[in-house]
Protein backbone atom coordinates (compact mmCIF):
# COMPACT_ATOMS: atom_id res chain seq x y z
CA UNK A 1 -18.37 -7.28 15.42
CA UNK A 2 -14.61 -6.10 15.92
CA UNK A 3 -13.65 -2.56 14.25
CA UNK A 4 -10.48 -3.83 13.24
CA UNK A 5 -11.18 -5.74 9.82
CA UNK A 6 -7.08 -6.72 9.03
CA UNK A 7 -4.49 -7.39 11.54
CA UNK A 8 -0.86 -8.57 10.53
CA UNK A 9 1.38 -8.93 13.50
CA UNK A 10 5.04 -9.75 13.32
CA UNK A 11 4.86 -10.41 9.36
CA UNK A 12 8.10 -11.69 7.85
CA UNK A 13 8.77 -12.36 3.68
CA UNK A 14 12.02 -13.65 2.73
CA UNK A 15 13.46 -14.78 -0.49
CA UNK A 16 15.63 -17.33 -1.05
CA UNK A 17 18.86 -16.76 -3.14
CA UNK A 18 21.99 -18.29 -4.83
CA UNK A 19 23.56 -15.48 -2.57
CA UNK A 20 21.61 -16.65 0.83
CA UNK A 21 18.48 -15.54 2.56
CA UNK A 22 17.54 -11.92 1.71
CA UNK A 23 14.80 -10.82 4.44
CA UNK A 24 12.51 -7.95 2.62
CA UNK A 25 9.97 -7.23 4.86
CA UNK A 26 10.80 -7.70 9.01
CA UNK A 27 8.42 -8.04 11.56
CA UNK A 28 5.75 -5.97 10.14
CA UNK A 29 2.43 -5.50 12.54
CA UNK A 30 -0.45 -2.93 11.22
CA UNK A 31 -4.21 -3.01 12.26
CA UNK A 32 -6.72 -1.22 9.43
CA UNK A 33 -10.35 -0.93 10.78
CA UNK A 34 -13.21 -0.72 8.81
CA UNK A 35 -14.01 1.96 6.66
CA UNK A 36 -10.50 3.21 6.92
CA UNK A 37 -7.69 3.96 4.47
CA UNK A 38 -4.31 3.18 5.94
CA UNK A 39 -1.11 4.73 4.02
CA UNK A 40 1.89 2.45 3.52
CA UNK A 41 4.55 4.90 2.83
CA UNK A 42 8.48 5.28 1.95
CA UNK A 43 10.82 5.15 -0.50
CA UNK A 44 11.34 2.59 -3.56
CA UNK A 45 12.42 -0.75 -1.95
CA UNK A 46 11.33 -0.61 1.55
CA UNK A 47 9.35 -3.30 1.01
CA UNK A 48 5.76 -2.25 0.77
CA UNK A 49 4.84 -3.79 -2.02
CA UNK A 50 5.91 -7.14 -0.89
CA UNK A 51 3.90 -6.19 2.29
CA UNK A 52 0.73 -6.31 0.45
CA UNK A 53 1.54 -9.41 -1.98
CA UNK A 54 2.26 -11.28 1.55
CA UNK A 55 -1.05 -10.34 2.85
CA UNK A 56 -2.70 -11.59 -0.34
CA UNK A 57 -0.64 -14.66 -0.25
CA UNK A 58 0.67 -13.75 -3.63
CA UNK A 59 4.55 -14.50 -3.14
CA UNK A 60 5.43 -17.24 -5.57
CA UNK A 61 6.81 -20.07 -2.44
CA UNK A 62 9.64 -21.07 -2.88
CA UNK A 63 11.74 -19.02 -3.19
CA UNK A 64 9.50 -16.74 -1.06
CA UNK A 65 9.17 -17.52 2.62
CA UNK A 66 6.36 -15.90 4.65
CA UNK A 67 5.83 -16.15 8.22
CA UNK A 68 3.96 -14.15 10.92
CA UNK A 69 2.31 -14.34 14.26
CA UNK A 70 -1.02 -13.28 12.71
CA UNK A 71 -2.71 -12.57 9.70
CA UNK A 72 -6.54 -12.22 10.09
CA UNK A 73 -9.26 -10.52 7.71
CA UNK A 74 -13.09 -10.16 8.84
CA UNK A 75 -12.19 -12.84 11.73
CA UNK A 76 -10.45 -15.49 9.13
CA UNK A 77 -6.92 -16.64 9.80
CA UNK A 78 -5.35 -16.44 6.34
CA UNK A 79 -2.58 -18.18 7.11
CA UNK A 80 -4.33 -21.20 7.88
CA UNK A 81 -6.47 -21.33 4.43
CA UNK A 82 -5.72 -23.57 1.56
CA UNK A 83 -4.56 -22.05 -1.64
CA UNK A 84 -8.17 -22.92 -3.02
CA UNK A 85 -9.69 -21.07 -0.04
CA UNK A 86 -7.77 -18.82 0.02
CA UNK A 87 -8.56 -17.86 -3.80
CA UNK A 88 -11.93 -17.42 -3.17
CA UNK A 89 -10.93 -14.30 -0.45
CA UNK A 90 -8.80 -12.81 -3.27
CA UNK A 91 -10.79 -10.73 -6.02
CA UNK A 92 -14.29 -11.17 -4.02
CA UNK A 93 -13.51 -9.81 -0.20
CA UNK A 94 -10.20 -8.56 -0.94
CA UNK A 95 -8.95 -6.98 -3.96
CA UNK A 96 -5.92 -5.42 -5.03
CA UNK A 97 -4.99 -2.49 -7.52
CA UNK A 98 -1.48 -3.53 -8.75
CA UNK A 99 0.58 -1.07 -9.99
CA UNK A 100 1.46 -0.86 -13.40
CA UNK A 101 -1.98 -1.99 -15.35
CA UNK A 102 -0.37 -2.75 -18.84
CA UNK A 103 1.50 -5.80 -16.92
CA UNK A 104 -1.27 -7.06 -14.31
CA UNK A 105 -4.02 -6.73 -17.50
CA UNK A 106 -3.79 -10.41 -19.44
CA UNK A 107 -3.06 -8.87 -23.15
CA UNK A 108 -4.65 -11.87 -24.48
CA UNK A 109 -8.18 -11.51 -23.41
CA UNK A 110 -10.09 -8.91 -23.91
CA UNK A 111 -11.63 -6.04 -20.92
CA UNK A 112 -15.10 -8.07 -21.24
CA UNK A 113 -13.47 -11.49 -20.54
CA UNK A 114 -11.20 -10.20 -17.78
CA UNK A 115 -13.83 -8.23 -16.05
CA UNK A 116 -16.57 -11.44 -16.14
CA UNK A 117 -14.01 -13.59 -14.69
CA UNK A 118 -14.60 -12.95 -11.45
CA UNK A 119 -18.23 -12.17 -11.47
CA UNK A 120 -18.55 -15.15 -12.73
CA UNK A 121 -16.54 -17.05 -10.34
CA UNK A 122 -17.38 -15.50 -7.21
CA UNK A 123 -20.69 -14.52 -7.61
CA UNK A 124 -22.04 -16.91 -9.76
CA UNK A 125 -23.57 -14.91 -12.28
CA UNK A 126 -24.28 -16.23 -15.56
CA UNK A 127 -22.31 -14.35 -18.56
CA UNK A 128 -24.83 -12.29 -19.35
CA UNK A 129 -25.40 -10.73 -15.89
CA UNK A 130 -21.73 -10.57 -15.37
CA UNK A 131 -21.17 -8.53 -18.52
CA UNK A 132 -24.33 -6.18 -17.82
CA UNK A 133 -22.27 -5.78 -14.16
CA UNK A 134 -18.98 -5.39 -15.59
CA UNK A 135 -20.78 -2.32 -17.98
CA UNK A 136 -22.00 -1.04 -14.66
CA UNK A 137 -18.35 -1.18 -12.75
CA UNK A 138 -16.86 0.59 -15.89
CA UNK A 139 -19.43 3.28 -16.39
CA UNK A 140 -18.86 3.86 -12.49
CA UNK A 141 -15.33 4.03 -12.60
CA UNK A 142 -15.48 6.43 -15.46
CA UNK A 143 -14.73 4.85 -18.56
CA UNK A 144 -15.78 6.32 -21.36
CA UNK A 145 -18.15 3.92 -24.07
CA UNK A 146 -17.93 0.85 -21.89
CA UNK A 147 -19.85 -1.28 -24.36
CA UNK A 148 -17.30 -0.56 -26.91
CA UNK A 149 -14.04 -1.26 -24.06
CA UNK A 150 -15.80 -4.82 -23.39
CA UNK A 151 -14.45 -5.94 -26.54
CA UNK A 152 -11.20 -4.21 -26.77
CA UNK A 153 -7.73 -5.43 -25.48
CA UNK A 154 -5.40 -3.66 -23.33
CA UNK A 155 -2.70 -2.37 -25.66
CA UNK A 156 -5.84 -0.54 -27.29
CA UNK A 157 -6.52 1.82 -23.96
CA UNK A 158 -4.36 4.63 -22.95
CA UNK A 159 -2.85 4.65 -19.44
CA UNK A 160 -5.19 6.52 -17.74
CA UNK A 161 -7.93 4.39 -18.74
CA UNK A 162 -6.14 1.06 -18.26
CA UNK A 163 -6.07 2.20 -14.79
CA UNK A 164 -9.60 2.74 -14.26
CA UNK A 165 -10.31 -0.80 -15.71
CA UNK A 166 -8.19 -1.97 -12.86
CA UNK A 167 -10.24 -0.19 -10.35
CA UNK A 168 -13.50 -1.56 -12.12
CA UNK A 169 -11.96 -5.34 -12.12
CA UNK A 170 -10.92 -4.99 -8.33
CA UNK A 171 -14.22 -3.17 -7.31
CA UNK A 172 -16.55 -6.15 -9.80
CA UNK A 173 -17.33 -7.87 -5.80
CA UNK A 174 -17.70 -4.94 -3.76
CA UNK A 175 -14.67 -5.68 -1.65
CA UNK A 176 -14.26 -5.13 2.28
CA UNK A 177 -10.73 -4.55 1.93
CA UNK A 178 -9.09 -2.52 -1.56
CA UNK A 179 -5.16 -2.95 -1.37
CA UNK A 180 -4.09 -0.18 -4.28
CA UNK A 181 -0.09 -0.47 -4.95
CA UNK A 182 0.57 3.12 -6.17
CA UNK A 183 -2.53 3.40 -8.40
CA UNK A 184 -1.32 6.79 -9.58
CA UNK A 185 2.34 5.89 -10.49
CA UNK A 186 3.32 6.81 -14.21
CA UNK A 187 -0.39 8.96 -15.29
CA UNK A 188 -0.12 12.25 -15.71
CA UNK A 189 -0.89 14.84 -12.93
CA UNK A 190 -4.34 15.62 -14.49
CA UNK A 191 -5.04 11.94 -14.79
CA UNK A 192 -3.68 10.95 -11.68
CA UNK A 193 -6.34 14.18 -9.90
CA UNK A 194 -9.29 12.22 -11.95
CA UNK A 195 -8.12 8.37 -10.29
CA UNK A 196 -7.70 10.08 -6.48
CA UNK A 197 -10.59 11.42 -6.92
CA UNK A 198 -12.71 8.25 -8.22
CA UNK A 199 -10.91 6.35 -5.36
CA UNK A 200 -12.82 8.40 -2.85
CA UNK A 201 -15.96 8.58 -4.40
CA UNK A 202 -15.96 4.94 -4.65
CA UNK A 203 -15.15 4.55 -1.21
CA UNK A 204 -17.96 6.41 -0.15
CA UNK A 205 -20.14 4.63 -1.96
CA UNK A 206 -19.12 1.26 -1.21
CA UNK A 207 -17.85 1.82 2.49
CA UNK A 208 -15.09 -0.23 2.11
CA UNK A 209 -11.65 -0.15 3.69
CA UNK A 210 -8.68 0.79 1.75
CA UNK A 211 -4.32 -0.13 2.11
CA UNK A 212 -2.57 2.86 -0.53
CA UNK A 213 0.78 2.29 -1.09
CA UNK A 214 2.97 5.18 -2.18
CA UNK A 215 5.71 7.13 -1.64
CA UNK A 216 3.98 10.42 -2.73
CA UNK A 217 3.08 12.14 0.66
CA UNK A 218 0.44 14.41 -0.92
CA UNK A 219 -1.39 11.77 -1.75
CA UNK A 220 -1.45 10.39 1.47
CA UNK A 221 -2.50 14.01 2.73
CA UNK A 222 -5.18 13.69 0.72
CA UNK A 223 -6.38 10.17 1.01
CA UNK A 224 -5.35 8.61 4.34
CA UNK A 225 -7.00 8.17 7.79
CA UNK A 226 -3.81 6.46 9.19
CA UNK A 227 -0.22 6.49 7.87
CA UNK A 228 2.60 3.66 8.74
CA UNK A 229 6.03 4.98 7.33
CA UNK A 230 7.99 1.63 6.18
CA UNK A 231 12.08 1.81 6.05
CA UNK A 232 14.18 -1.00 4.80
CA UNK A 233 11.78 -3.94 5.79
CA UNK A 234 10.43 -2.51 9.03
CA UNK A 235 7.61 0.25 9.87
CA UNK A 236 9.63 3.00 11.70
CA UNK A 237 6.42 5.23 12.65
CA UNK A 238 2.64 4.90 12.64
CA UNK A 239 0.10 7.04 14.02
CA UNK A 240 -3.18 9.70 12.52
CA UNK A 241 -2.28 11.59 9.13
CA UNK A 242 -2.62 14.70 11.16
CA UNK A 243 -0.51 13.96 13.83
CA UNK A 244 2.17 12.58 11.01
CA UNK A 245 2.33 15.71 9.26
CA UNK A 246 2.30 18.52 12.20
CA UNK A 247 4.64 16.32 14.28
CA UNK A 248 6.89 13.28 12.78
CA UNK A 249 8.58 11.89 15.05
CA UNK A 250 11.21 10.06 13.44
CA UNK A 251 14.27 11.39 10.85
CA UNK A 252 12.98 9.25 8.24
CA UNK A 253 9.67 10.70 8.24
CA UNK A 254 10.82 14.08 8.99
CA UNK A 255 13.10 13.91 5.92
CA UNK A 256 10.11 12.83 3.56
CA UNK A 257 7.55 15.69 4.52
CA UNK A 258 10.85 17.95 3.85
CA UNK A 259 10.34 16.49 -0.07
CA UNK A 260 7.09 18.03 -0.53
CA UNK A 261 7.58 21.44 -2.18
CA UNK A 262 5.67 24.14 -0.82
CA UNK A 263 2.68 25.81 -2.95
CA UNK A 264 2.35 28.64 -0.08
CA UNK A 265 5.60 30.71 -0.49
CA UNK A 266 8.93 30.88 -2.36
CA UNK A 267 10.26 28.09 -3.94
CA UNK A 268 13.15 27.05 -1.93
CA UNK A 269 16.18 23.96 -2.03
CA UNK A 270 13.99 20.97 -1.02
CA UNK A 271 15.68 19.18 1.78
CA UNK A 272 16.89 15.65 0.62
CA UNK A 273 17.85 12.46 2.97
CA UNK A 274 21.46 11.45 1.66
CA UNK A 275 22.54 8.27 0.74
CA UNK A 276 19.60 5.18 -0.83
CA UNK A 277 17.75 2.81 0.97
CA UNK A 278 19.87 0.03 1.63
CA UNK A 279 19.65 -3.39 -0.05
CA UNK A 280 18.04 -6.51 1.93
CA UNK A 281 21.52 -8.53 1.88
CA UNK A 282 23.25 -5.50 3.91
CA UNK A 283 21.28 -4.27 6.25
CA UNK A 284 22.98 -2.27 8.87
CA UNK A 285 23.43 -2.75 12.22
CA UNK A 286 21.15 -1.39 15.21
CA UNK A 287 18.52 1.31 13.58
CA UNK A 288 18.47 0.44 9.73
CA UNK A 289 18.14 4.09 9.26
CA UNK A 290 21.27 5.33 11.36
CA UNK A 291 23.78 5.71 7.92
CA UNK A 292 21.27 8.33 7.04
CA UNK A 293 20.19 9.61 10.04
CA UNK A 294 21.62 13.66 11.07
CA UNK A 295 20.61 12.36 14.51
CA UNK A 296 22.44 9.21 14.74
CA UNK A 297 24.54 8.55 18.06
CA UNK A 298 26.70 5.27 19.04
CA UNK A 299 23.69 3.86 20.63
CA UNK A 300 21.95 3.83 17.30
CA UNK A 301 24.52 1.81 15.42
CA UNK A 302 24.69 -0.54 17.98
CA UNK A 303 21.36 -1.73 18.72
CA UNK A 304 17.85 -2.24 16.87
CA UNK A 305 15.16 0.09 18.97
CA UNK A 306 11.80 -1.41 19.29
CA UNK A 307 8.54 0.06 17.84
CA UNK A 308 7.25 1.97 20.81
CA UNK A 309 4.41 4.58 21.62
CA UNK A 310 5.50 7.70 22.09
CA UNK A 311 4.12 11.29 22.55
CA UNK A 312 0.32 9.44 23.07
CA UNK A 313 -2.23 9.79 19.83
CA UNK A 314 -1.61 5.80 18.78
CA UNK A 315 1.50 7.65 17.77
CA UNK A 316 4.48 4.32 17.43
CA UNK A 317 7.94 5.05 16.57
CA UNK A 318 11.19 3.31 16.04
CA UNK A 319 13.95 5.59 17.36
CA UNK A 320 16.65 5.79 19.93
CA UNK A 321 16.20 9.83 19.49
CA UNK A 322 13.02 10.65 18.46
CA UNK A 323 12.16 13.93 17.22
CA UNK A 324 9.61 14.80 20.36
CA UNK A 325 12.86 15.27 22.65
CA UNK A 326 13.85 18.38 20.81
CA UNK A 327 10.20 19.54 21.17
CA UNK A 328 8.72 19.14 17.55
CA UNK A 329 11.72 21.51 16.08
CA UNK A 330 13.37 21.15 13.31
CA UNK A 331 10.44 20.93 10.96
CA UNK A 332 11.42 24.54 9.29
């Protein structure tokens, strides 16, 4: 059996506008091996939620377009399953954590009824034994009086907990593969300690692999095996946690491990990356991040580089200049 349990190569998404074709995610190509936890990373509108939603065939077509050389999970070419088949993958072998809970959680039905759902569907359990399961899922992702939640409705549970009922519901059938889009994203810093923390007990416990999206890089720190750093449609580097955070490679990345304040000395000016992420409909010419970039030359505003590896480690990065040239400096 292959380590590698999802492979995406050359993914493309693209929504169709009354202003013309805006691409938001170009030529995307990850691996994530079993029992791994792979970071997608980068600022708001890079495109890595729209990453994940194309993996889970969840982009409403038309006006989405997806295309890609490859798309496989556990051996199965998802690109070549029918929507029925392909609904039988999502919630039972794959399962995502979407992020805001109070909008993915059906305010009609209660916790019990969304929870059963898929128990019932996937696994073929009766209603009793899926609500005796779904009791079990809660009480293991820390809900407090999970009889009682079974019956109540989503406006009725604070944040926090709404977000462990997500876990719960996307953990019901034991999942190979646990896609969680910013799972920590508007919960306090005490509650969002608490969900990190059940994430990797749970993963322990279950074995399975995980994709965390964020744009917090302390969370990847803390979480992550791999890390791919995603820029205006496009992964710009890729390579071991470790490696990512002694050495980055690329501006981009260099610029968001300068955002992380430092617990260890001094408070200092945290160094920023000027400008925004540019929109879909004007991307740039040559390296999308060159407008930004304190390292930009001619070359990089007139041609695209490839993703390439560089500096050994799996280490892949998409830079006319990148940062192992001047030695690893710059960092401080």
């Amino acid at each position: 059996m292959s380590d590698v349990l999802l492979e995406v190569k050359n993914l493309h998404t693209t929504f169709d506008t009354m202003d013309g074709a805006v691409p938001a995610v170009c030529g995307v190509s990850l691996e994530i091996n079993r029992g791994e936890v792979l970071a997608l990373v980068g600022e708001s509108g890079c495109g890595k939620s729209v990453t994940s939603l194309s993996i889970m065939r969840l982009i409403p077509c038309p006006p989405g377009r997806i295309s890609a050389d490859k798309i496989s999970f556990d051996g199965v070419d998802l690109l070549g399953l029918s929507n029925d088949e392909m609904r039988k993958v999502r919630g039972n072998t794959m399962a995502m954590i979407f992020q805001e809970p109070m909008t993915s959680l059906n305010p009609v039905m209660t916790i019990g009824a969304q929870l059963c759902e898929p128990l019932e569907t996937h696994r073929g359990m009766s209603r009793l034994e899926a609500a005796e399961e779904s009791v079990r899922m809660l009480k293991l992702a820390g809900v407090s009086l999970p009889e009682q939640r079974m019956h109540e409705y989503p406006h009725q549970l604070s944040g926090g907990m709404r977000q462990r009922v997500m876990i719960a519901m996307a953990l019901t059938c034991r999942p190979k593969l646990l896609i969680a889009d910013e799972p920590t994203t508007a919960l306090d810093v005490t509650i969002q300690a608490q969900i990190l923390e059940l994430m990797k007990e749970l993963r322990r416990e279950l074995g399975m692999s995980m994709m965390l999206i964020t744009h917090d890089m302390g969370v990847v720190r803390e979480m992550s095996d791999r890390v791919a750093i995603m820029y205006a449609g496009q992964i710009v580097e890729q390579g071991p946690v470790k490696e990512i955070f002694q050495n980055p490679l690329h501006p981009y990345t260099y610029g968001l491990l300068g955002s992380i304040p430092p617990i260890n000395r001094k408070a200092e000016t945290l160094r920023v990356i000027r400008g925004v992420v540019p929109s879909p409909m004007f991307f740039p010419s040559g390296c999308r991040f060159h407008p930004r970039c304190d390292y930009a030359t001619a070359e990089c505003s007139d041609q695209m580089p490839e993703l390439m590896e560089v500096g050994g480690d799996s280490r892949l990065v998409r830079c006319w200049h990148p940062l192992i040239e001047k030695g690893g400096a710059n960092r401080d």
